[in-house]
PDB file of N, CA and C in Angstrom:
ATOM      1  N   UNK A   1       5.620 -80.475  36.542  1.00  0.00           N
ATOM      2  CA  UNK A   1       6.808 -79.715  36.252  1.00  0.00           C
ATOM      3  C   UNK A   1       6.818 -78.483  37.149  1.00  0.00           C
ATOM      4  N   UNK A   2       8.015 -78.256  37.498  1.00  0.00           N
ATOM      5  CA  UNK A   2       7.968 -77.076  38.737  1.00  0.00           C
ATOM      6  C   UNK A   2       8.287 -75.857  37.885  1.00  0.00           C
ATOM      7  N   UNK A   3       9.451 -76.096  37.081  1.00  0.00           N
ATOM      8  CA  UNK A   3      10.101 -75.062  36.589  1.00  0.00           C
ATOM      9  C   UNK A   3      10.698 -75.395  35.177  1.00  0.00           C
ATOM     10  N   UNK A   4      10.354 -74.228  33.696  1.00  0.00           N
ATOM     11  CA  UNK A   4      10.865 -74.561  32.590  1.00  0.00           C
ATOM     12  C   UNK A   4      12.328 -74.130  32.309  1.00  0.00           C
ATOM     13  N   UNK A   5      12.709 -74.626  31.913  1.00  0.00           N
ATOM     14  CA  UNK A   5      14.201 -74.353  31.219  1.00  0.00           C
ATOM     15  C   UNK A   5      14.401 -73.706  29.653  1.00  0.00           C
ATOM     16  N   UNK A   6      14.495 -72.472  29.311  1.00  0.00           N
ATOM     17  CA  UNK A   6      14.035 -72.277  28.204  1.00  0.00           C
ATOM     18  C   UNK A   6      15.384 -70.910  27.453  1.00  0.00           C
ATOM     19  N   UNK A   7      15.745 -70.925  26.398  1.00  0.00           N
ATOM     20  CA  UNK A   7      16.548 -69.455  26.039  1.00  0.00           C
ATOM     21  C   UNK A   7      15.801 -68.647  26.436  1.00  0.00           C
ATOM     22  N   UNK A   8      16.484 -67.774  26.600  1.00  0.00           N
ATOM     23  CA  UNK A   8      15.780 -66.410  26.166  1.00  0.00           C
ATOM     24  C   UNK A   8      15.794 -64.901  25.437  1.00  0.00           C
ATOM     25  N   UNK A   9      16.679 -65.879  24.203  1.00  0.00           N
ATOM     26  CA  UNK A   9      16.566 -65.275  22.813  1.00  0.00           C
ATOM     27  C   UNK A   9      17.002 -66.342  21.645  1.00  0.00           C
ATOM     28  N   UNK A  10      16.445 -66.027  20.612  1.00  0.00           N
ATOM     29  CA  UNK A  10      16.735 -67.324  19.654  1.00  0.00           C
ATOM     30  C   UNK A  10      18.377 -66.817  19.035  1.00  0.00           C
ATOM     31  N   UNK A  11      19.354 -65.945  19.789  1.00  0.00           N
ATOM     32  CA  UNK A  11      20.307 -65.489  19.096  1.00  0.00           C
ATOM     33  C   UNK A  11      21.210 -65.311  20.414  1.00  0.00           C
ATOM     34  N   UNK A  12      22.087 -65.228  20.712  1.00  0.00           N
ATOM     35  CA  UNK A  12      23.362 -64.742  21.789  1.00  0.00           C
ATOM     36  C   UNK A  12      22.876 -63.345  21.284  1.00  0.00           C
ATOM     37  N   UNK A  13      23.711 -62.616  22.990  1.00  0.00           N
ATOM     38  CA  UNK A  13      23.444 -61.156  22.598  1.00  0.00           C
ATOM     39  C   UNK A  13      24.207 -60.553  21.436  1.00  0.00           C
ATOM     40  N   UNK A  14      23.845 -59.548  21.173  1.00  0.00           N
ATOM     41  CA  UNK A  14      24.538 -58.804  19.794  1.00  0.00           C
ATOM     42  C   UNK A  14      25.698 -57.366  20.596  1.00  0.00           C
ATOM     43  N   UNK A  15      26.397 -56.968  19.827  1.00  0.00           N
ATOM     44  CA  UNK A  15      26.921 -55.865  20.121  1.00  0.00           C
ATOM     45  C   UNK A  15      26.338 -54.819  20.241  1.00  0.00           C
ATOM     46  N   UNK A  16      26.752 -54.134  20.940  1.00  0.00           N
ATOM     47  CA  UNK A  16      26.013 -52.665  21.428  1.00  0.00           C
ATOM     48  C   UNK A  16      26.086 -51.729  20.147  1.00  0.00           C
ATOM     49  N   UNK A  17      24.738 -51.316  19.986  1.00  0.00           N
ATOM     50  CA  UNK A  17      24.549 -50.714  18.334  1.00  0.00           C
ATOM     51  C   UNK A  17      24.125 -51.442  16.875  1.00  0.00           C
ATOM     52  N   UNK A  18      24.145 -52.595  17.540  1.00  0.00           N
ATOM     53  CA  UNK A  18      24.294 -53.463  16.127  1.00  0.00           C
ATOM     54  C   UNK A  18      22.999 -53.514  15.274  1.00  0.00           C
ATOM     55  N   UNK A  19      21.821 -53.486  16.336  1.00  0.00           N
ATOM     56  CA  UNK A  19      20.542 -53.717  15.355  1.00  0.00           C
ATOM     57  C   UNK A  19      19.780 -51.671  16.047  1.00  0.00           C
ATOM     58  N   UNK A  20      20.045 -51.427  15.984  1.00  0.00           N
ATOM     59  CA  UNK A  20      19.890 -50.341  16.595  1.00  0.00           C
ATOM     60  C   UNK A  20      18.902 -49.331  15.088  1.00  0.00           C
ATOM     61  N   UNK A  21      19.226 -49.843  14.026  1.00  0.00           N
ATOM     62  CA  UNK A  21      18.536 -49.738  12.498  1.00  0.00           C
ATOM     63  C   UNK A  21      17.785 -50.485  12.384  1.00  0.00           C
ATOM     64  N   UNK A  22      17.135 -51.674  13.132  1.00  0.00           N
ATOM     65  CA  UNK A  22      16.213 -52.692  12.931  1.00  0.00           C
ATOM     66  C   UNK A  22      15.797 -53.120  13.716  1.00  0.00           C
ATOM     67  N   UNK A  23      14.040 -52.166  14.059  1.00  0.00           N
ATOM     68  CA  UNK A  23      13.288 -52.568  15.249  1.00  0.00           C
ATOM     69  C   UNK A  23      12.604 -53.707  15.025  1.00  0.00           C
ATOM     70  N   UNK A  24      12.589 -54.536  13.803  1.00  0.00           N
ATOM     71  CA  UNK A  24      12.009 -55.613  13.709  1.00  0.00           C
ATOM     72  C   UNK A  24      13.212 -56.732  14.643  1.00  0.00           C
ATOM     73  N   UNK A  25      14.175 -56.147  14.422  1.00  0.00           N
ATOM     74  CA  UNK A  25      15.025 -57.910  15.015  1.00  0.00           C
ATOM     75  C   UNK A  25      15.132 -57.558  16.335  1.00  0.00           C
ATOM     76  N   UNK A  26      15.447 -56.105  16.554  1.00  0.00           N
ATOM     77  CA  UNK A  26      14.968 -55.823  18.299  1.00  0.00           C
ATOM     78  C   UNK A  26      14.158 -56.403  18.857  1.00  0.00           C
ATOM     79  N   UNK A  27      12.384 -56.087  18.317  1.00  0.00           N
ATOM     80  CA  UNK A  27      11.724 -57.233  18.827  1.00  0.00           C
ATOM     81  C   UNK A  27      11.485 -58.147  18.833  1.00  0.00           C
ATOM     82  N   UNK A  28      12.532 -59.053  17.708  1.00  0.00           N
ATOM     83  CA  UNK A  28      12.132 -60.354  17.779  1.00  0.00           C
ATOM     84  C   UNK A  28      13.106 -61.156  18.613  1.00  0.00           C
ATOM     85  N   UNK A  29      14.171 -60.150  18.864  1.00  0.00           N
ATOM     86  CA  UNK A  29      15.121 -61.127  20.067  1.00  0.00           C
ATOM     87  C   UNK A  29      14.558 -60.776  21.584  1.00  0.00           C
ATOM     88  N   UNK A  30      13.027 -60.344  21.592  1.00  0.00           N
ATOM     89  CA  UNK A  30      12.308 -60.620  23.107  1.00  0.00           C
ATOM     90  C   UNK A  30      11.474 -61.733  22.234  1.00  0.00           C
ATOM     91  N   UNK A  31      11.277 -62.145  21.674  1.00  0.00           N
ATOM     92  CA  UNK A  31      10.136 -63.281  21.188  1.00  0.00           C
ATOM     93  C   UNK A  31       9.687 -64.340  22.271  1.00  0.00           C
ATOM     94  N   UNK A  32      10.746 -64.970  23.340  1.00  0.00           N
ATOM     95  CA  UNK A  32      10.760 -65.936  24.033  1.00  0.00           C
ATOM     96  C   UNK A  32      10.324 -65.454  25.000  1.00  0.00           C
ATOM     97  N   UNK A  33      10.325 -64.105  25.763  1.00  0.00           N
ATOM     98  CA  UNK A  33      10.431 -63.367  26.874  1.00  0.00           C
ATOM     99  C   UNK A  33       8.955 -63.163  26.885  1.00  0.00           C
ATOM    100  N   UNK A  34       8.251 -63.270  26.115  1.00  0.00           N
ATOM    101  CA  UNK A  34       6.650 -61.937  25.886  1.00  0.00           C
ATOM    102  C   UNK A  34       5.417 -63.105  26.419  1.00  0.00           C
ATOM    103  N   UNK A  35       5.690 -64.203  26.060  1.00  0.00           N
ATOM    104  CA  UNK A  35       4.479 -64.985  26.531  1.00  0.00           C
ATOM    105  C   UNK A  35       4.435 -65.381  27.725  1.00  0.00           C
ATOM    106  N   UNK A  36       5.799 -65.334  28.774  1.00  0.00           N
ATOM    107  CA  UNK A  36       5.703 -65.357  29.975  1.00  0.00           C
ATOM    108  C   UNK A  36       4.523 -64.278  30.615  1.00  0.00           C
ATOM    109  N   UNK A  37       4.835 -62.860  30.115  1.00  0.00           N
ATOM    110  CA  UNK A  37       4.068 -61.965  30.684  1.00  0.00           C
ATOM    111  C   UNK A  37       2.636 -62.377  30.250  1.00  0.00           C
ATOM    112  N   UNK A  38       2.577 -62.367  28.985  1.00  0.00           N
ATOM    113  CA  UNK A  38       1.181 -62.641  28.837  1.00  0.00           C
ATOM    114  C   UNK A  38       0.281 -63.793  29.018  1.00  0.00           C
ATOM    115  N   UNK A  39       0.705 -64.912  29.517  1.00  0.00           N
ATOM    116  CA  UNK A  39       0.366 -65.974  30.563  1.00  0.00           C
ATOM    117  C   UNK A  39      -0.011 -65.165  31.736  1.00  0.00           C
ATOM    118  N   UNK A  40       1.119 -64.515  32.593  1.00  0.00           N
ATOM    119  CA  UNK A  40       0.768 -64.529  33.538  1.00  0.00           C
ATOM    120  C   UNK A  40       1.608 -65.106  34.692  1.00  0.00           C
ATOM    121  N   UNK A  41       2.529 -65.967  33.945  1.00  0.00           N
ATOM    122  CA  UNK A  41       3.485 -66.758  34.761  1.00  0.00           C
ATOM    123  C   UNK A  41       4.601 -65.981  35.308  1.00  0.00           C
ATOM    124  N   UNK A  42       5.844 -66.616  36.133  1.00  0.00           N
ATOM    125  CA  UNK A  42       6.864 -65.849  36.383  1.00  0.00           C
ATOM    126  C   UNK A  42       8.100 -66.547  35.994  1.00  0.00           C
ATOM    127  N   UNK A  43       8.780 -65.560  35.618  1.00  0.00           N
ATOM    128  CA  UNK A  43      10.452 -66.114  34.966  1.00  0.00           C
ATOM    129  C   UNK A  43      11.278 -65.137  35.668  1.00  0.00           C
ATOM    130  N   UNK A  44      12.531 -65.919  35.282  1.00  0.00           N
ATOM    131  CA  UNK A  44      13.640 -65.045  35.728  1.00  0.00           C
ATOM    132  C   UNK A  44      14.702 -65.585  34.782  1.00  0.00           C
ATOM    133  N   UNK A  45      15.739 -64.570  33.994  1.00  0.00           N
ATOM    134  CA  UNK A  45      16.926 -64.751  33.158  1.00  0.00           C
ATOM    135  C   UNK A  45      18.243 -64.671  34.143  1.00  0.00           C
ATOM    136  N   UNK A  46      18.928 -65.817  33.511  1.00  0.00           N
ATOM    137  CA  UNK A  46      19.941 -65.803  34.237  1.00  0.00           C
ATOM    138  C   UNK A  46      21.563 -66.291  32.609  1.00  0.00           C
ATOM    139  N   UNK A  47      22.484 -66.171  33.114  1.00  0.00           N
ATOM    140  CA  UNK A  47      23.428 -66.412  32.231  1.00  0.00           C
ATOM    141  C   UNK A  47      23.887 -67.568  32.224  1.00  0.00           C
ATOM    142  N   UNK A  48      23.641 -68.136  31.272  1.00  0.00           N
ATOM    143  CA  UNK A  48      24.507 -69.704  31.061  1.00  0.00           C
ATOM    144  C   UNK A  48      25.454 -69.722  30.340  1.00  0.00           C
ATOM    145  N   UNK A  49      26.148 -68.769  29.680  1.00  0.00           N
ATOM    146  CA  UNK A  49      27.609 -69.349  28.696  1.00  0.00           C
ATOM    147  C   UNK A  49      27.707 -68.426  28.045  1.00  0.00           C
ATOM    148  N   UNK A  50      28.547 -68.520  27.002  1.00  0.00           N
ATOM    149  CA  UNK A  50      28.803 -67.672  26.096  1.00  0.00           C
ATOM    150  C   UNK A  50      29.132 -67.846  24.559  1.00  0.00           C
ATOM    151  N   UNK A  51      28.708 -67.221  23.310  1.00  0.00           N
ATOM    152  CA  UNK A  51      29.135 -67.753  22.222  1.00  0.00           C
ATOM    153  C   UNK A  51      30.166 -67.713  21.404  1.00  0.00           C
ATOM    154  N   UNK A  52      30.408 -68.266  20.881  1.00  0.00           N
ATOM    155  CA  UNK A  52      31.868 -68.506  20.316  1.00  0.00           C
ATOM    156  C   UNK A  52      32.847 -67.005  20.072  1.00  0.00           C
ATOM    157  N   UNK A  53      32.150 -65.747  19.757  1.00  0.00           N
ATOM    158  CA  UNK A  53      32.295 -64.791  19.803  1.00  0.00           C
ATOM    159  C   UNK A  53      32.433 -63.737  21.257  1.00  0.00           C
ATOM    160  N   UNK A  54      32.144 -64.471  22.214  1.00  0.00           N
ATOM    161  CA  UNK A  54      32.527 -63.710  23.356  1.00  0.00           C
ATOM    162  C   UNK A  54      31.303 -63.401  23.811  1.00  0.00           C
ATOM    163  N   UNK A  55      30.368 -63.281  22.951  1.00  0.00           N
ATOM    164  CA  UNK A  55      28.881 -62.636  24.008  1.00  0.00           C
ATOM    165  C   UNK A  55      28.092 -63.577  24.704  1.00  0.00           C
ATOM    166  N   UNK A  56      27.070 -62.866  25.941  1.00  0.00           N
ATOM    167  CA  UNK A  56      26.528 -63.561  26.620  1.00  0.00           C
ATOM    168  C   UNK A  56      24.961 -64.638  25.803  1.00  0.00           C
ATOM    169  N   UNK A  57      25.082 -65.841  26.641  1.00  0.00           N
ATOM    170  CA  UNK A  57      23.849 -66.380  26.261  1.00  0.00           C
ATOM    171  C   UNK A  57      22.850 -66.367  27.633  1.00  0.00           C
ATOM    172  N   UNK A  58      21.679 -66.358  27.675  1.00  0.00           N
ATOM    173  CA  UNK A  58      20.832 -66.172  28.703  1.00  0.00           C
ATOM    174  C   UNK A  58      19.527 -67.620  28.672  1.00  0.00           C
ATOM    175  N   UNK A  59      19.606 -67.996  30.011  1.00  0.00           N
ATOM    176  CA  UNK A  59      18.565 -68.849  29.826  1.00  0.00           C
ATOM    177  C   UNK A  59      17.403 -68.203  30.599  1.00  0.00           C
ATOM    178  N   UNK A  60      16.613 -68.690  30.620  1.00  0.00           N
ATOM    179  CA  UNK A  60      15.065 -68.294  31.402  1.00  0.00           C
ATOM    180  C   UNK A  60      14.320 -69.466  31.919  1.00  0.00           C
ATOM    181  N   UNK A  61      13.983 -69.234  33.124  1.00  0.00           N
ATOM    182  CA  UNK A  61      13.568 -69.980  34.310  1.00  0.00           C
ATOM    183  C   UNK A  61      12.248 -69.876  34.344  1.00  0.00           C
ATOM    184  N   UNK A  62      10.956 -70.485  34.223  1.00  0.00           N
ATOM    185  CA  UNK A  62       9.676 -70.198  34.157  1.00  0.00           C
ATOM    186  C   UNK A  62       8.655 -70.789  35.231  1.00  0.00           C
ATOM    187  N   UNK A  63       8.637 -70.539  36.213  1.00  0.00           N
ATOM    188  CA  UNK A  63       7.536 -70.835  37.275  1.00  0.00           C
ATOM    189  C   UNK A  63       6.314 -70.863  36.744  1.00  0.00           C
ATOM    190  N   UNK A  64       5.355 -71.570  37.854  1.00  0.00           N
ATOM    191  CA  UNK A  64       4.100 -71.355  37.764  1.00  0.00           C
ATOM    192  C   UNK A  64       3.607 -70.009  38.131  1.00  0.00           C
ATOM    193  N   UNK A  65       1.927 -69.650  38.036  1.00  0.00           N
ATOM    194  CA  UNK A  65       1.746 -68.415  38.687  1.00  0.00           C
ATOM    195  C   UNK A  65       2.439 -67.940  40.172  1.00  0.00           C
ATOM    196  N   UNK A  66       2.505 -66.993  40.481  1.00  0.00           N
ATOM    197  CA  UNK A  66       2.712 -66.959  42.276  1.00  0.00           C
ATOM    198  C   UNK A  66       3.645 -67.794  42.898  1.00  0.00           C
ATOM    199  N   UNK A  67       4.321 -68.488  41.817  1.00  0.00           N
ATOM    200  CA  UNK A  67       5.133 -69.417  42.876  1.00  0.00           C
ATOM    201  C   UNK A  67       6.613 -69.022  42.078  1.00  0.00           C
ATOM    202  N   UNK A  68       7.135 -67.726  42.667  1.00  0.00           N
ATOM    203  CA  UNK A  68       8.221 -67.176  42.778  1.00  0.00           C
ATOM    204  C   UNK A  68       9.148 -67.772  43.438  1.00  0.00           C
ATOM    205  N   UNK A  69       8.866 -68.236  44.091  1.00  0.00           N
ATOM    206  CA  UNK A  69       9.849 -69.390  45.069  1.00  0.00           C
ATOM    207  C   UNK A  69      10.749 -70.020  44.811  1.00  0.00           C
ATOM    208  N   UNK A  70      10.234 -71.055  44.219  1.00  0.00           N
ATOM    209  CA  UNK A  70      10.296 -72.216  43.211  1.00  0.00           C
ATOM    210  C   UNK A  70      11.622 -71.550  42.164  1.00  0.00           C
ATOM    211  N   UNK A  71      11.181 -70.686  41.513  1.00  0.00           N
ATOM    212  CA  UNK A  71      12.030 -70.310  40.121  1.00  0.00           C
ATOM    213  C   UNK A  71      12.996 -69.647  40.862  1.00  0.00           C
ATOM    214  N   UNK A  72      13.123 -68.928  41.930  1.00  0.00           N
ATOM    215  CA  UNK A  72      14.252 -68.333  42.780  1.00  0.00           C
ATOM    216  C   UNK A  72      15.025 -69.432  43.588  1.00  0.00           C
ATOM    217  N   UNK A  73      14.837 -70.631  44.547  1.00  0.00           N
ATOM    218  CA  UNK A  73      15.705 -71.725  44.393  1.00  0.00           C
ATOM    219  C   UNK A  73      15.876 -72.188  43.153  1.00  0.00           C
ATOM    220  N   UNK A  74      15.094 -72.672  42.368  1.00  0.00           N
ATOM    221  CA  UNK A  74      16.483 -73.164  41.296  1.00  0.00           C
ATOM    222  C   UNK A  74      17.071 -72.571  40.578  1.00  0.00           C
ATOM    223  N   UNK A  75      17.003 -71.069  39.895  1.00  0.00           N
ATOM    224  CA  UNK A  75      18.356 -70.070  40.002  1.00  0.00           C
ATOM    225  C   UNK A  75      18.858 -69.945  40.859  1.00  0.00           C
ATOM    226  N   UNK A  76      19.044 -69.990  42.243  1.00  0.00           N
ATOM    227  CA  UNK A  76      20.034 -70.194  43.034  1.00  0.00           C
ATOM    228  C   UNK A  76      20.756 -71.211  42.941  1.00  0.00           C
ATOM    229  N   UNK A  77      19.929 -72.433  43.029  1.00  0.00           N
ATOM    230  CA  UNK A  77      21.010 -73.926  42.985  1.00  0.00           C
ATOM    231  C   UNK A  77      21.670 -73.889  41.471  1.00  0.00           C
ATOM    232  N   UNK A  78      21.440 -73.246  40.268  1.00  0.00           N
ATOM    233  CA  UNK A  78      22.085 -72.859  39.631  1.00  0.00           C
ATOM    234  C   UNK A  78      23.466 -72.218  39.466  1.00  0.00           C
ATOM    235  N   UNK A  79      22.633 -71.601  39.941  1.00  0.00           N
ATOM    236  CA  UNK A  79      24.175 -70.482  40.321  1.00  0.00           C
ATOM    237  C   UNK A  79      25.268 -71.007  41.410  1.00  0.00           C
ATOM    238  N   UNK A  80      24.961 -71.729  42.211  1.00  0.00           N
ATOM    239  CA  UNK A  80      26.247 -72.537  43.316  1.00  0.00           C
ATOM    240  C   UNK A  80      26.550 -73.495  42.372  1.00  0.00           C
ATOM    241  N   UNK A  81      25.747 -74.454  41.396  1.00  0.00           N
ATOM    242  CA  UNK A  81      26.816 -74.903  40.954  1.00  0.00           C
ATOM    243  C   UNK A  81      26.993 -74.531  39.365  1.00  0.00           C
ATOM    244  N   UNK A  82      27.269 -73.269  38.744  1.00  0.00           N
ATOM    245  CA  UNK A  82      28.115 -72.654  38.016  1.00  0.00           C
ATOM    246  C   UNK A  82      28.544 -71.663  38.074  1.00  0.00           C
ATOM    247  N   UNK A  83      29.683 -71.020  37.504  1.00  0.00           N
ATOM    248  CA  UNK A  83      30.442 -69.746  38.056  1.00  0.00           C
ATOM    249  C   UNK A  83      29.654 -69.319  36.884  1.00  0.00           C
ATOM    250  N   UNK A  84      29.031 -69.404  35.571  1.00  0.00           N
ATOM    251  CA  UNK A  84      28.419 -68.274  34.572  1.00  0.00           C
ATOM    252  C   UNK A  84      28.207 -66.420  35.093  1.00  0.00           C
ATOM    253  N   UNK A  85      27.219 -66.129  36.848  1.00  0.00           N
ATOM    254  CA  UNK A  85      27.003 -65.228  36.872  1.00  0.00           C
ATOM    255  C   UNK A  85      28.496 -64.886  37.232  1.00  0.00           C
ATOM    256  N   UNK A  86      29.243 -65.036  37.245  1.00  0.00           N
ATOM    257  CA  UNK A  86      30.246 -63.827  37.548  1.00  0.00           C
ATOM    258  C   UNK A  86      31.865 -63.710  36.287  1.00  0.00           C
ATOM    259  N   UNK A  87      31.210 -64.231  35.599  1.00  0.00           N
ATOM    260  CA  UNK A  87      31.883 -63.856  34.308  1.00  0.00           C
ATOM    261  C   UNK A  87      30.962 -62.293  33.719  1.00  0.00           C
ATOM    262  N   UNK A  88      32.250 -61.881  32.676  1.00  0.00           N
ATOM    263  CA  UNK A  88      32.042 -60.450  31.920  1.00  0.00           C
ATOM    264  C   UNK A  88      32.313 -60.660  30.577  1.00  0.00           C
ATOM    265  N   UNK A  89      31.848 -60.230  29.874  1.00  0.00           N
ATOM    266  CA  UNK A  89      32.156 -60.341  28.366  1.00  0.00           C
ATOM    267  C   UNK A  89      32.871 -59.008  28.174  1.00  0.00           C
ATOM    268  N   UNK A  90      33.937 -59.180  27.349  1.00  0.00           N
ATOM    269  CA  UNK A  90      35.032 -58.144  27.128  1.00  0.00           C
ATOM    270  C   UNK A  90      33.821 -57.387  26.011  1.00  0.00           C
ATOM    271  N   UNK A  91      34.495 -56.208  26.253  1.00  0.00           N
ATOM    272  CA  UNK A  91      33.481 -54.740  25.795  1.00  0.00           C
ATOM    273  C   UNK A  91      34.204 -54.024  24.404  1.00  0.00           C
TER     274      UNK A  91
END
């Protein structure tokens, strides 16, 4: 396997302020994000869609060690074939 395909949050984003009273769900919407680092491996988030509500969803791209490469072509070939990065979610 070259590269994982993975969310990278178990939730679409939230509104600005929304958990801002609850550092427990703050950190649990990095939950997916934290074992990359602590592997050791490399990822990169990119935007795939949006939820029924208008906000962004994010996927995450997971290379092997050192091989940045790899996870940077296929977010690229990603991105040529979907328009996701250049959409905005109304504010």
């Amino acid at each position: 396997v070259d590269t994982l395909l993975t969310p990278v949050a178990p939730t679409p984003a939230f509104a600005l302020g929304e958990k801002v009273n609850d550092p427990l769900q703050m950190y649990l919407s990095d939950i997916y994000t934290i074992p990359v680092n602590l592997a050791g491996t490399c990822a990169m988030s990119l935007p795939c869609g949006f939820s029924a509500a208008g906000l962004p969803i994010g996927m995450q791209l997971i290379g092997k060690p050192f091989d940045e490469a790899t996870v940077l072509h296929t977010a690229h070939a990603f991105e040529q074939a979907t328009e996701w990065h250049k959409r905005r979610p109304e504010l």
